[in-house]
Protein backbone atom coordinates (compact mmCIF):
# COMPACT_ATOMS: atom_id res chain seq x y z
CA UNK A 1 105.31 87.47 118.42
CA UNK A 2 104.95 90.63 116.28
CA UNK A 3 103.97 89.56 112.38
CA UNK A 4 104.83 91.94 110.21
CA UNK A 5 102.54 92.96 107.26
CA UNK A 6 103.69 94.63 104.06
CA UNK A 7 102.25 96.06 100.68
CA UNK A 8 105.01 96.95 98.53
CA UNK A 9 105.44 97.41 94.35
CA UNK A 10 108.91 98.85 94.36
CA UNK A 11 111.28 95.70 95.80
CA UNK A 12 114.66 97.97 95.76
CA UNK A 13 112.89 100.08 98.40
CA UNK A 14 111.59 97.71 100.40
CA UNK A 15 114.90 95.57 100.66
CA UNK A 16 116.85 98.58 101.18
CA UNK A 17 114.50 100.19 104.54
CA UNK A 18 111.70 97.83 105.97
CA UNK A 19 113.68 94.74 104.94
CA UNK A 20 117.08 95.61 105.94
CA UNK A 21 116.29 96.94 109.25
CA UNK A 22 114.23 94.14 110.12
CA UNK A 23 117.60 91.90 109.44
CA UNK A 24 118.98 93.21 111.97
CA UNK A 25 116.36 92.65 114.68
CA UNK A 26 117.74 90.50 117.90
CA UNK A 27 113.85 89.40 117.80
CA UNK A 28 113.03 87.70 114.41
CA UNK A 29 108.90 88.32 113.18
CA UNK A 30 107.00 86.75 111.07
CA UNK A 31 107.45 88.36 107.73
CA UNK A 32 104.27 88.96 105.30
CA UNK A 33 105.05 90.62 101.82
CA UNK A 34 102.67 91.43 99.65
CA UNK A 35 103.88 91.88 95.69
CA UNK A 36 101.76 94.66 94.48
CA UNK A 37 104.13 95.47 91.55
CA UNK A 38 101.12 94.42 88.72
CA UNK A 39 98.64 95.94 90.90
CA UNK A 40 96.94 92.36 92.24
CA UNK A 41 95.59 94.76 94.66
CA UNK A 42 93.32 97.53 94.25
CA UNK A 43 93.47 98.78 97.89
CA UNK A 44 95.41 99.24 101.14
CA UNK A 45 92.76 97.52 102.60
CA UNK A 46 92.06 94.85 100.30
CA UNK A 47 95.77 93.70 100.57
CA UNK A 48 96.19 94.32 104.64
CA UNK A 49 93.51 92.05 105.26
CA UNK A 50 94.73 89.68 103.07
CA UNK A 51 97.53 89.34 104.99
CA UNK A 52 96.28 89.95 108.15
CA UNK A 53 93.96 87.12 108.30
CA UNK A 54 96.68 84.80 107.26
CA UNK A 55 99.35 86.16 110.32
CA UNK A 56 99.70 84.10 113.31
CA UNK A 57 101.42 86.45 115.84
CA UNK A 58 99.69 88.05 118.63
CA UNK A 59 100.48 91.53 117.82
CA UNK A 60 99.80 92.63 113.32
CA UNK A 61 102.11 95.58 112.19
CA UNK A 62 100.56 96.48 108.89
CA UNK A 63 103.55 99.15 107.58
CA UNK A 64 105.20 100.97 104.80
CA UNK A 65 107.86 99.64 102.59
CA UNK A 66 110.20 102.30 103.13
CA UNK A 67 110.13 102.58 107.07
CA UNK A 68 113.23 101.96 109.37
CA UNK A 69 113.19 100.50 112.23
CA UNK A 70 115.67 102.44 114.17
CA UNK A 71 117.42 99.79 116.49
CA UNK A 72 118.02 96.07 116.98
CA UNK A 73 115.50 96.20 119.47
CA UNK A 74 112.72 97.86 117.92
CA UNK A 75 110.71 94.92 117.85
CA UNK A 76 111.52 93.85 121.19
CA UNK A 77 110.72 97.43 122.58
CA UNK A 78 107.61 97.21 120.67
CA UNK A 79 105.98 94.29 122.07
CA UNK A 80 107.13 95.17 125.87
CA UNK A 81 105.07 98.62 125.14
CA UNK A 82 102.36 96.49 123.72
CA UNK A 83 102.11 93.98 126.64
CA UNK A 84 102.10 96.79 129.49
CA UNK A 85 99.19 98.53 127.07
CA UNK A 86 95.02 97.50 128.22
CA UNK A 87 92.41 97.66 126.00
CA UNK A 88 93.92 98.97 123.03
CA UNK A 89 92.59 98.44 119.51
CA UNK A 90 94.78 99.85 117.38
CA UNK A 91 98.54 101.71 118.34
CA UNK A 92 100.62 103.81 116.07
CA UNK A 93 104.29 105.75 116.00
CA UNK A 94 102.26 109.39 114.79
CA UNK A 95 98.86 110.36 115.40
CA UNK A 96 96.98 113.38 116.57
CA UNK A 97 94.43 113.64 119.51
CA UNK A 98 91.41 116.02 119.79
CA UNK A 99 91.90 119.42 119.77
CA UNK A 100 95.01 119.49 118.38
CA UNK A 101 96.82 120.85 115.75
CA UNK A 102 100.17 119.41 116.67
CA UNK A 103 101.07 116.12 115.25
CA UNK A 104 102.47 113.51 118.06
CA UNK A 105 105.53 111.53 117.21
CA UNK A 106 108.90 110.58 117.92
CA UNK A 107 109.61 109.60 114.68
CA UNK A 108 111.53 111.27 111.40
CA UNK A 109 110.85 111.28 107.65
CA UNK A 110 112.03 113.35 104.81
CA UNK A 111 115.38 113.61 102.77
CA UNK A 112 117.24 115.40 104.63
CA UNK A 113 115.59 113.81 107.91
CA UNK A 114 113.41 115.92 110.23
CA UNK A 115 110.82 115.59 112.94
CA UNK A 116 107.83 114.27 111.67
CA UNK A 117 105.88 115.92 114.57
CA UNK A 118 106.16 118.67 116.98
CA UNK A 119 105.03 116.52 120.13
CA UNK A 120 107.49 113.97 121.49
CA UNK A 121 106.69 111.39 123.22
CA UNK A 122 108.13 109.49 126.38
CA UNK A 123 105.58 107.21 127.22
CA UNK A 124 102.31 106.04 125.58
CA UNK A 125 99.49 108.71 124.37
CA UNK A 126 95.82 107.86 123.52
CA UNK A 127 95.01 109.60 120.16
CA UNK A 128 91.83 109.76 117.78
CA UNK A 129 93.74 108.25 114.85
CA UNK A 130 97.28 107.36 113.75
CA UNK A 131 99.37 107.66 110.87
CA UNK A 132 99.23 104.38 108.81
CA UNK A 133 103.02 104.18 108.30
CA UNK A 134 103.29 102.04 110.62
CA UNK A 135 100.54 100.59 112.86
CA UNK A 136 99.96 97.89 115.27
CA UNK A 137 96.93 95.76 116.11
CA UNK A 138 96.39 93.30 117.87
CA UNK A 139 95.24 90.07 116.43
CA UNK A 140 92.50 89.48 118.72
CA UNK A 141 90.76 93.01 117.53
CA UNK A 142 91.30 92.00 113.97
CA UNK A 143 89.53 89.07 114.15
CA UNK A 144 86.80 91.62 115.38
CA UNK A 145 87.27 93.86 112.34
CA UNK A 146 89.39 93.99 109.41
CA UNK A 147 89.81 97.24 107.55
CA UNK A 148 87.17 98.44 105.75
CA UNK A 149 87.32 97.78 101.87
CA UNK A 150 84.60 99.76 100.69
CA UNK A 151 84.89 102.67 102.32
CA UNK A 152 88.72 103.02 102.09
CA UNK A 153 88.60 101.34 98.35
CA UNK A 154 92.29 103.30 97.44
CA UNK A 155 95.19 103.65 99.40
CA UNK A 156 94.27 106.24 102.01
CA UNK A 157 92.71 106.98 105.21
CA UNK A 158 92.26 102.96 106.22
CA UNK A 159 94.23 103.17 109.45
CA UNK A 160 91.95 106.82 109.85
CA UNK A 161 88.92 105.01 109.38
CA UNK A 162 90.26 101.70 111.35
CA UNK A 163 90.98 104.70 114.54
CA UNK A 164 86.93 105.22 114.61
CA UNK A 165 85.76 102.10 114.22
CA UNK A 166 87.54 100.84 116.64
CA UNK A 167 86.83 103.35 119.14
CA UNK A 168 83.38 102.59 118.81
CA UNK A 169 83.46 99.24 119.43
CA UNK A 170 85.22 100.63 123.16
CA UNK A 171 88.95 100.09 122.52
CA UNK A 172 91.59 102.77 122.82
CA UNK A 173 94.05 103.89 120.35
CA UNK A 174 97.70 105.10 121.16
CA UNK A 175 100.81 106.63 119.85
CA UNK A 176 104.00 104.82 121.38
CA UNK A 177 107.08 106.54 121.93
CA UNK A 178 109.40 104.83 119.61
CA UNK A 179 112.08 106.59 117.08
CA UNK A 180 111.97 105.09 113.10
CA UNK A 181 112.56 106.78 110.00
CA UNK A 182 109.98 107.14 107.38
CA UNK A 183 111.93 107.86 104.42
CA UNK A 184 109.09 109.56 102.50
CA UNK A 185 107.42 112.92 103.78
CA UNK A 186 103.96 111.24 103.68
CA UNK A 187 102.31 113.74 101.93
CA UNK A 188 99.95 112.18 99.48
CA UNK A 189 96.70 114.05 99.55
CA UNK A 190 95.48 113.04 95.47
CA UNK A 191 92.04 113.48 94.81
CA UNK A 192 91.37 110.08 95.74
CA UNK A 193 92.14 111.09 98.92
CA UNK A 194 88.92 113.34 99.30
CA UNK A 195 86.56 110.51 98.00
CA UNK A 196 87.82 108.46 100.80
CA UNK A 197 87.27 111.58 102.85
CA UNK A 198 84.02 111.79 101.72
CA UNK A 199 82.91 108.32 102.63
CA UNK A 200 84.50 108.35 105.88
CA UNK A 201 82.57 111.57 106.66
CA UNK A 202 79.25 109.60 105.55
CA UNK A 203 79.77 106.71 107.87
CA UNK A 204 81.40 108.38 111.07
CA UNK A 205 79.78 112.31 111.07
CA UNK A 206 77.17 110.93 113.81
CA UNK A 207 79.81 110.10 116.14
CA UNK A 208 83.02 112.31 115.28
CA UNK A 209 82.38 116.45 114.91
CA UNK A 210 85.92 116.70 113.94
CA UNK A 211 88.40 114.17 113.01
CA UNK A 212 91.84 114.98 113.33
CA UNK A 213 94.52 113.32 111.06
CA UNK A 214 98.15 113.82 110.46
CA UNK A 215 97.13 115.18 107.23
CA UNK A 216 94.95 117.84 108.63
CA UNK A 217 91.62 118.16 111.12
CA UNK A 218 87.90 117.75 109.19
CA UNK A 219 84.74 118.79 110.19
CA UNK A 220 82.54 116.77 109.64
CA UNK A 221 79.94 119.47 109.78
CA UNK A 222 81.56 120.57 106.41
CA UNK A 223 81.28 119.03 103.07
CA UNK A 224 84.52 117.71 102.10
CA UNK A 225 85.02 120.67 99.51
CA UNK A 226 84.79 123.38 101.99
CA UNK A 227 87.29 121.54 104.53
CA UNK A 228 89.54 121.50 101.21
CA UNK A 229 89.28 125.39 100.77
CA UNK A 230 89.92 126.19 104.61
CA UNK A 231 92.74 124.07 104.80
CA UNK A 232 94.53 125.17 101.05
CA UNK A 233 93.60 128.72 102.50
CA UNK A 234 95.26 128.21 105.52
CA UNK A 235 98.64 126.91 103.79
CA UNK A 236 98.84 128.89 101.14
CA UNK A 237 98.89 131.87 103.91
CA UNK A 238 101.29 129.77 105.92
CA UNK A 239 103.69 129.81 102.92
CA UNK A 240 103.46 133.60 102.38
CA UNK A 241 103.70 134.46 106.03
CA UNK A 242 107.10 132.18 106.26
CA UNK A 243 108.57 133.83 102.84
CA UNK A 244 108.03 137.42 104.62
CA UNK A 245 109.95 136.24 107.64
CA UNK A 246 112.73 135.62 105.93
CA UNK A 247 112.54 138.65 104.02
CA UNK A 248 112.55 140.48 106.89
CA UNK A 249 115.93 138.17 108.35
């Protein structure tokens, strides 16, 4: 049995994508909402392993509160995937690997929907780390470790930092091929985001030269400021190179 873990502080949203998609499973979960409307919370983390540690299936899928799943059988699909997998830690629907600067998916996000990655998928891929919209563990592992509270103390990088730990400990992490829709783009990069950075750097930079996220690939050789530069740099001249292009059309 898959349980199936959510934060959430906007309930239209959530009844309207996670909630309504999951009603129409053929394989019913165990449902585990979190009401983080008044901010009981303080962190991803915080609340995940709140509800983690109280789940009772064998498989944890800690995810967003506006994701789709994109059949009646997602669920079932899911845990056949999961059940042919060995030794994985941690699995995901987007990640990147190392030396990359594609992101792997089969999934779409966005208003007006588009690919949320430029690798597809038709079987399962070991990564570095995954996107946390939507990620799996099992609940074996979690028993192991839970996500880290004071290094991810917001609401970023937990499943990034989850990727790493695990990894050390010897399990494997993996991007499944499975469509969904993420109905936001994803993109929250605040500056909370780069404190989290920060600490993640601190604790991992003797194992990990680089670590490669959805949201971008950091050297950890770097301070976090200078990755910020190079990659702003690097998109700002994306931009201008994509507005000549179609100058030129």
């Amino acid at each position: 049995m898959i349980s199936v873990i959510c934060v959430y502080n906007d309930k239209n949203i959530l009844e309207d994508c996670l909630l309504g998609s999951i009603k129409k499973q053929r394989t019913k979960p165990e449902l585990i909402l979190l009401d983080n409307r008044e901010g009981q919370f303080k962190s991803a983390a915080e609340a995940l392993n709140y509800g983690g540690k109280r789940a009772k299936g064998k498989y944890l899928m800690f995810v967003h509160q506006d994701m789709i799943l994109s059949s009646y059988l997602w669920l079932e699909k899911v845990e056949e995937m999961l059940d042919a997998l060995s030794n994985f830690g941690i699995v995901g629907v987007a990640g990147k690997y190392k030396d990359t600067k594609a992101v792997i998916t089969n999934i779409e996000h966005g208003i007006p929907k588009k690919a949320a990655g430029e690798i597809h998928l038709k079987e399962p891929h070991k990564v570095q780390t995954v996107d946390e919209c939507l990620i799996i563990i099992p609940k074996t592992v979690f028993t192991i470790l839970q996500f880290d509270e004071k290094v991810c103390s917001d609401w970023h990088l937990y499943g990034v930092d989850y990727c790493l730990s695990v990894e050390r400990l010897g399990f494997d992490t993996y991007v499944i091929p499975i469509l969904a829709y993420h109905k936001s783009l994803g993109y929250s990069m605040s500056e909370k985001y780069f404190i989290t950075l920060k600490k993640i750097f601190k604790k991992h930079k003797n194992y990990y030269k680089i670590i490669y996220t959805t949201m971008g690939n950091w050297s950890t050789r770097y301070p976090v400021s200078l990755n910020r530069i190079y990659l702003w740099s690097r998109r700002r001249v994306g931009r201008l190179l994509r507005k000549t292009i179609r100058k030129v059309e």
